[in-house]
N, C-alpha and C. Protein backbone atom coordinates (compact mmCIF):
# COMPACT_ATOMS: atom_id res chain seq x y z
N UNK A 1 121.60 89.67 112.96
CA UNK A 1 121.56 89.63 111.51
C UNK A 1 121.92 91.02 110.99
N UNK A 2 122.98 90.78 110.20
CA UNK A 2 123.43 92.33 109.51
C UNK A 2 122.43 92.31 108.29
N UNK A 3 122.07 93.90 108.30
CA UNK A 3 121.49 93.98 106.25
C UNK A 3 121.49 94.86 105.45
N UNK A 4 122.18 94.95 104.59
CA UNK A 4 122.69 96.19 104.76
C UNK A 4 122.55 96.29 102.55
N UNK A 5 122.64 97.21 101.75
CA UNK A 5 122.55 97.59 100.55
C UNK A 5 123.51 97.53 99.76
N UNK A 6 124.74 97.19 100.24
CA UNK A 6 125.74 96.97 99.68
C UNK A 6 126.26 95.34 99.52
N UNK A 7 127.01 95.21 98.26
CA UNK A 7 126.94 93.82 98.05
C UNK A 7 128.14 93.37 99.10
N UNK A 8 128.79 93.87 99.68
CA UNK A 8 130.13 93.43 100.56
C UNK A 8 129.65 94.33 102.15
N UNK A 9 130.50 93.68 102.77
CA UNK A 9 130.13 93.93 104.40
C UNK A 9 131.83 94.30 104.87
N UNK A 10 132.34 94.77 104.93
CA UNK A 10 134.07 95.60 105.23
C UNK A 10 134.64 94.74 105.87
N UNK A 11 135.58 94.28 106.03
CA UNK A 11 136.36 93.94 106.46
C UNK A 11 135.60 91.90 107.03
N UNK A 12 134.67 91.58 106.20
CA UNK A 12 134.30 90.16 106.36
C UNK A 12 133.89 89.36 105.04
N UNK A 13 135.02 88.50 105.03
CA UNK A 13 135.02 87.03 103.79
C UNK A 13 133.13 86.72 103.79
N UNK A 14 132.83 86.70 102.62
CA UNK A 14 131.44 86.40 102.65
C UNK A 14 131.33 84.95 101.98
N UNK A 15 130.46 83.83 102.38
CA UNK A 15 130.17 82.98 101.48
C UNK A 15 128.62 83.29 100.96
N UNK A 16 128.34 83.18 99.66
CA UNK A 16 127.25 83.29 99.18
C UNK A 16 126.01 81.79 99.51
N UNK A 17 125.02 82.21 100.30
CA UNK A 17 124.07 81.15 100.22
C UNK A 17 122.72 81.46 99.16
N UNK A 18 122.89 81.99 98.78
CA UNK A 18 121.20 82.27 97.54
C UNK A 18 120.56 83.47 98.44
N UNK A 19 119.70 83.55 97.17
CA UNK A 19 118.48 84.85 97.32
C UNK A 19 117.79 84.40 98.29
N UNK A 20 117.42 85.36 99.07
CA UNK A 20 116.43 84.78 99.99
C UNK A 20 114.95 86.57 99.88
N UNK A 21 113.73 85.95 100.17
CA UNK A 21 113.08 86.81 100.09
C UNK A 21 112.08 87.42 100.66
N UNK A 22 111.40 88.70 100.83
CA UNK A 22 109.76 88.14 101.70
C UNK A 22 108.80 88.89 101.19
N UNK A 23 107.65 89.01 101.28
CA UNK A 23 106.86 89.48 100.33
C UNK A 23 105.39 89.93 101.80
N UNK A 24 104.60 90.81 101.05
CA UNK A 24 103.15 90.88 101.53
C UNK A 24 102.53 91.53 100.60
N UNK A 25 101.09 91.17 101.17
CA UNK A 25 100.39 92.19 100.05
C UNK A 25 98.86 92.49 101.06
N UNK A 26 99.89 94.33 100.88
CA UNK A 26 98.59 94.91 101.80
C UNK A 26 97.60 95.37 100.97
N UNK A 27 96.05 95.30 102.16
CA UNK A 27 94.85 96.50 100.97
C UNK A 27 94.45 97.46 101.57
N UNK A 28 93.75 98.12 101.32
CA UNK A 28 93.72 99.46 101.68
C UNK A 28 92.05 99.08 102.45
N UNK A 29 91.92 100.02 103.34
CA UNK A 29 90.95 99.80 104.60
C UNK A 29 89.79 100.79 103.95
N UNK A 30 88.69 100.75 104.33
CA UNK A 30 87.41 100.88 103.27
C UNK A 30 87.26 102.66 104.48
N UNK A 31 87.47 102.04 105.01
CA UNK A 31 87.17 103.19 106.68
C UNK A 31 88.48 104.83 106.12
N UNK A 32 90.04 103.77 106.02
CA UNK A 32 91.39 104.80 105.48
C UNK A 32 90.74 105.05 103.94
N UNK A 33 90.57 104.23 103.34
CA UNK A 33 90.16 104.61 102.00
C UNK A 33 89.60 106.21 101.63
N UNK A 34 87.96 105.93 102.31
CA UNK A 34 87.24 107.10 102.64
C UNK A 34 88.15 108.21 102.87
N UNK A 35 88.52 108.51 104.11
CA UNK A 35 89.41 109.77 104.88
C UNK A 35 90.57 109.84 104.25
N UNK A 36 91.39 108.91 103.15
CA UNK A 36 92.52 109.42 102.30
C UNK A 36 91.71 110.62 101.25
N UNK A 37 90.81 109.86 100.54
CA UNK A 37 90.51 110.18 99.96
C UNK A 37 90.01 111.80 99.57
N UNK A 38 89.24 112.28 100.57
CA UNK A 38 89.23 113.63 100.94
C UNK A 38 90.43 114.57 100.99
N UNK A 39 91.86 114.06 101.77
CA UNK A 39 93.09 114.55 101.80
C UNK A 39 93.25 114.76 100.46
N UNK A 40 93.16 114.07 99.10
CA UNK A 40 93.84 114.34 98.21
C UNK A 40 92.60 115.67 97.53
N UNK A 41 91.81 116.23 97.82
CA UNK A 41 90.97 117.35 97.98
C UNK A 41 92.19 118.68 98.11
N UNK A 42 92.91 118.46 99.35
CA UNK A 42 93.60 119.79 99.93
C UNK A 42 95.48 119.59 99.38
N UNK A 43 95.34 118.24 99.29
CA UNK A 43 96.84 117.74 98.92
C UNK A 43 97.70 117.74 100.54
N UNK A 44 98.50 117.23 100.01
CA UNK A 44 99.33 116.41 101.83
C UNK A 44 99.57 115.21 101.95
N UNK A 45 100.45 114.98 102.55
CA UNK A 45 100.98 113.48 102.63
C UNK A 45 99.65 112.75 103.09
N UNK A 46 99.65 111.64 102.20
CA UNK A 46 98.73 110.78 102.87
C UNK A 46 98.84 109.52 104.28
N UNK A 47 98.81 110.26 105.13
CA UNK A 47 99.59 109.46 106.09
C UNK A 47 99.22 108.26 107.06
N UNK A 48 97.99 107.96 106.44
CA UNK A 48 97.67 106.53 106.51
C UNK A 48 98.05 105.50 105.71
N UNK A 49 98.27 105.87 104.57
CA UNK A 49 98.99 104.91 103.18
C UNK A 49 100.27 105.03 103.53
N UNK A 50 101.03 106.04 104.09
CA UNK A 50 102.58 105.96 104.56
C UNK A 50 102.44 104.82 105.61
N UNK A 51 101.64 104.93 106.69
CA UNK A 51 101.87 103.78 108.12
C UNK A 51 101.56 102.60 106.93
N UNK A 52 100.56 102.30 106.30
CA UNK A 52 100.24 100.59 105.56
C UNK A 52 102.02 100.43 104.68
N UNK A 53 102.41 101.51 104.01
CA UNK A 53 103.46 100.89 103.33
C UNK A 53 104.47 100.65 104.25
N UNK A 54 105.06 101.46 105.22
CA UNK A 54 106.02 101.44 106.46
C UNK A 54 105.67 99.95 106.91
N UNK A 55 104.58 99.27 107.49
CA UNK A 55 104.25 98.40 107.82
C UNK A 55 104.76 97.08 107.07
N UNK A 56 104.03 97.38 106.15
CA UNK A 56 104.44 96.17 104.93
C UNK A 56 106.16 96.19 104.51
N UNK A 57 106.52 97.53 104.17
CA UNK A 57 108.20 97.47 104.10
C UNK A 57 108.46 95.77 104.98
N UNK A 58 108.00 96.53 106.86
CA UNK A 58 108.72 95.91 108.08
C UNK A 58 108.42 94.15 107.79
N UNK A 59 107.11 94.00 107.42
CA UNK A 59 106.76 92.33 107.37
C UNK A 59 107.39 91.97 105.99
N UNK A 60 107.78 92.48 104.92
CA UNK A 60 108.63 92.10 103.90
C UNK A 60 110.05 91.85 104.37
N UNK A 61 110.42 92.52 105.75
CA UNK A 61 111.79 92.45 105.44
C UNK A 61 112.02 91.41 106.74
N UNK A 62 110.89 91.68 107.91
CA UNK A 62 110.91 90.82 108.78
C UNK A 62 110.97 88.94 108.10
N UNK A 63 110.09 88.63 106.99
CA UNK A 63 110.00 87.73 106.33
C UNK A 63 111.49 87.18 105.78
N UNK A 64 112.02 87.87 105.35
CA UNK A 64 113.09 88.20 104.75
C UNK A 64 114.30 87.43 105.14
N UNK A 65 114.38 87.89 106.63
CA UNK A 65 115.42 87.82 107.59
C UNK A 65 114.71 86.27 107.86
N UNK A 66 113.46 85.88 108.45
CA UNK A 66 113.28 84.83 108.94
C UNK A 66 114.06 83.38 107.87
N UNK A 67 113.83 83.84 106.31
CA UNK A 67 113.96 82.85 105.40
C UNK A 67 115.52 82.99 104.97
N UNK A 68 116.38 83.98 105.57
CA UNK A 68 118.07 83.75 105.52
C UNK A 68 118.74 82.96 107.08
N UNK A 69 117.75 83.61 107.83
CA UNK A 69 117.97 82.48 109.38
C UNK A 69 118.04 80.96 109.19
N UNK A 70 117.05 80.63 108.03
CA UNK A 70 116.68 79.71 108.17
C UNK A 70 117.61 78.38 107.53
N UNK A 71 118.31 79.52 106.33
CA UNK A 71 119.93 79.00 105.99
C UNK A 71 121.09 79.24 106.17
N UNK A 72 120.88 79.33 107.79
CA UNK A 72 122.37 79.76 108.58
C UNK A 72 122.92 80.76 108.30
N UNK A 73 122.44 82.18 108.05
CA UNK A 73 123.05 83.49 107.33
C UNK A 73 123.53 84.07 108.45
N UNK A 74 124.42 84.77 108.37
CA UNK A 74 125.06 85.91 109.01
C UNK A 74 124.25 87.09 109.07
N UNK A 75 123.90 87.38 107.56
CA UNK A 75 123.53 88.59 107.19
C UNK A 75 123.07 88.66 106.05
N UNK A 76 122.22 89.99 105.15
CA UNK A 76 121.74 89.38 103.82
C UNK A 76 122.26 91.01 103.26
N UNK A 77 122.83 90.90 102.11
CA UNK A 77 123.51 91.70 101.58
C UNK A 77 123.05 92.43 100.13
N UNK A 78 122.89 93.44 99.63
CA UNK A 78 122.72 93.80 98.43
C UNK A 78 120.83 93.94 98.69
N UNK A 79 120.42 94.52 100.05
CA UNK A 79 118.66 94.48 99.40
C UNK A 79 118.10 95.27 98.74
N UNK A 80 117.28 94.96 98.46
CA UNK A 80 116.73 96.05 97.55
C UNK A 80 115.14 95.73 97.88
N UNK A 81 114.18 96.83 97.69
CA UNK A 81 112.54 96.58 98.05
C UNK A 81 112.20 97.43 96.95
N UNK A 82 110.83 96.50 96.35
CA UNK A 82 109.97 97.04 95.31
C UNK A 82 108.61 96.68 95.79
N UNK A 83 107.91 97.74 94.73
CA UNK A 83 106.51 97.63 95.48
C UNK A 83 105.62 97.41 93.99
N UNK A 84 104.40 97.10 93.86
CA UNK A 84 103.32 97.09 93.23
C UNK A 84 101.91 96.65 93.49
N UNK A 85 101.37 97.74 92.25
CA UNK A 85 99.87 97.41 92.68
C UNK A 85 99.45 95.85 92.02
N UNK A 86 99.04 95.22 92.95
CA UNK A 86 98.29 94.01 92.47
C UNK A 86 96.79 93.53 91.60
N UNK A 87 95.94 94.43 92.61
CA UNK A 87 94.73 95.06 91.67
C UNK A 87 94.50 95.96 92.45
N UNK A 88 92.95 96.46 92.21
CA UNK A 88 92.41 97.60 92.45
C UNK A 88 92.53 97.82 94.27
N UNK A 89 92.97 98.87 95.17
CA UNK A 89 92.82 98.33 96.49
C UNK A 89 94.02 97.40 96.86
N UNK A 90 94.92 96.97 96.33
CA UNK A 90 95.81 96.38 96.81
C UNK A 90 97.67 96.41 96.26
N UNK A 91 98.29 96.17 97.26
CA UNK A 91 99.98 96.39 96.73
C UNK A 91 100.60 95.54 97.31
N UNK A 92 101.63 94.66 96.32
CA UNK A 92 102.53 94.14 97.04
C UNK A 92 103.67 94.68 97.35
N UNK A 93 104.65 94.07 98.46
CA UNK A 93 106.19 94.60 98.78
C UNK A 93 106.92 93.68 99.02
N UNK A 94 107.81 93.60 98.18
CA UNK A 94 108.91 92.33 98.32
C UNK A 94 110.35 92.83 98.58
N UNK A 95 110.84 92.26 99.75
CA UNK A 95 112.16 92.22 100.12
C UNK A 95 113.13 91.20 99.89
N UNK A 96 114.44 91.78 99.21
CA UNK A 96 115.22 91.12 98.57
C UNK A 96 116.53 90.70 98.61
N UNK A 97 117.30 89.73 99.18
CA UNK A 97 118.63 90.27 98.82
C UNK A 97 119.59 89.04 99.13
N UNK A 98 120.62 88.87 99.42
CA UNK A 98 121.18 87.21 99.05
C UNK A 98 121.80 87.36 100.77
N UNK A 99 121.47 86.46 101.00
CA UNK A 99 122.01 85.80 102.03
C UNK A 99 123.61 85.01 102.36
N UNK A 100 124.15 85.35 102.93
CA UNK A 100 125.50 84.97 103.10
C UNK A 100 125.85 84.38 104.81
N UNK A 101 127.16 83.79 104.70
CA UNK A 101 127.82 83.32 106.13
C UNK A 101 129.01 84.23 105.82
N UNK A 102 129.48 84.52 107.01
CA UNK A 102 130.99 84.58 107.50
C UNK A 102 131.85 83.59 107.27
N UNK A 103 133.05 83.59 106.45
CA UNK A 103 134.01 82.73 106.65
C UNK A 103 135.09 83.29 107.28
């Protein structure tokens, strides 16, 4: 499966099959919570909230790919990922982008 940010793929005829998408929604760990929390005391990457979003990116996009497989895609073209807070303690991440075949 190609995936790539651009709406065209070089040198391959695309047929358009629809949006395809994937989503999660991580929360934040009561244990990481605590020990972020202190970090923002001294300032520094918070690098437990980097591994939860890295993570979630991967199952948004892993999702992603499963639901363009699932309509015979080649590849899914044009993605794009956004994130938000859902409530207090929690964020979603949705992966995005249209699914196509080779002609």
């Amino acid at each position: 499966m190609i995936l790539v940010t651009t709406d065209y793929i070089t040198g391959k005829n695309l047929e358009m099959l629809g949006l395809v998408k994937g989503s999660t929604i991580q929360s934040k760990n009561l244990g990481r919570d605590i020990t972020q929390s202190f970090k923002t005391l001294v300032g520094g990457e918070l690098k437990a909230y980097t591994e939860m979003m890295n993570e979630a990116r991967a199952l948004a996009t892993k999702r992603m790919v499963e639901e363009a497989e699932s309509l015979g895609a080649d590849a899914v073209v044009n993605i794009r990922y956004s994130s938000a807070s859902v409530m207090a303690g929690a964020a979603e991440v949705i992966a995005y982008g249209t699914a196509v075949k080779f002609v």
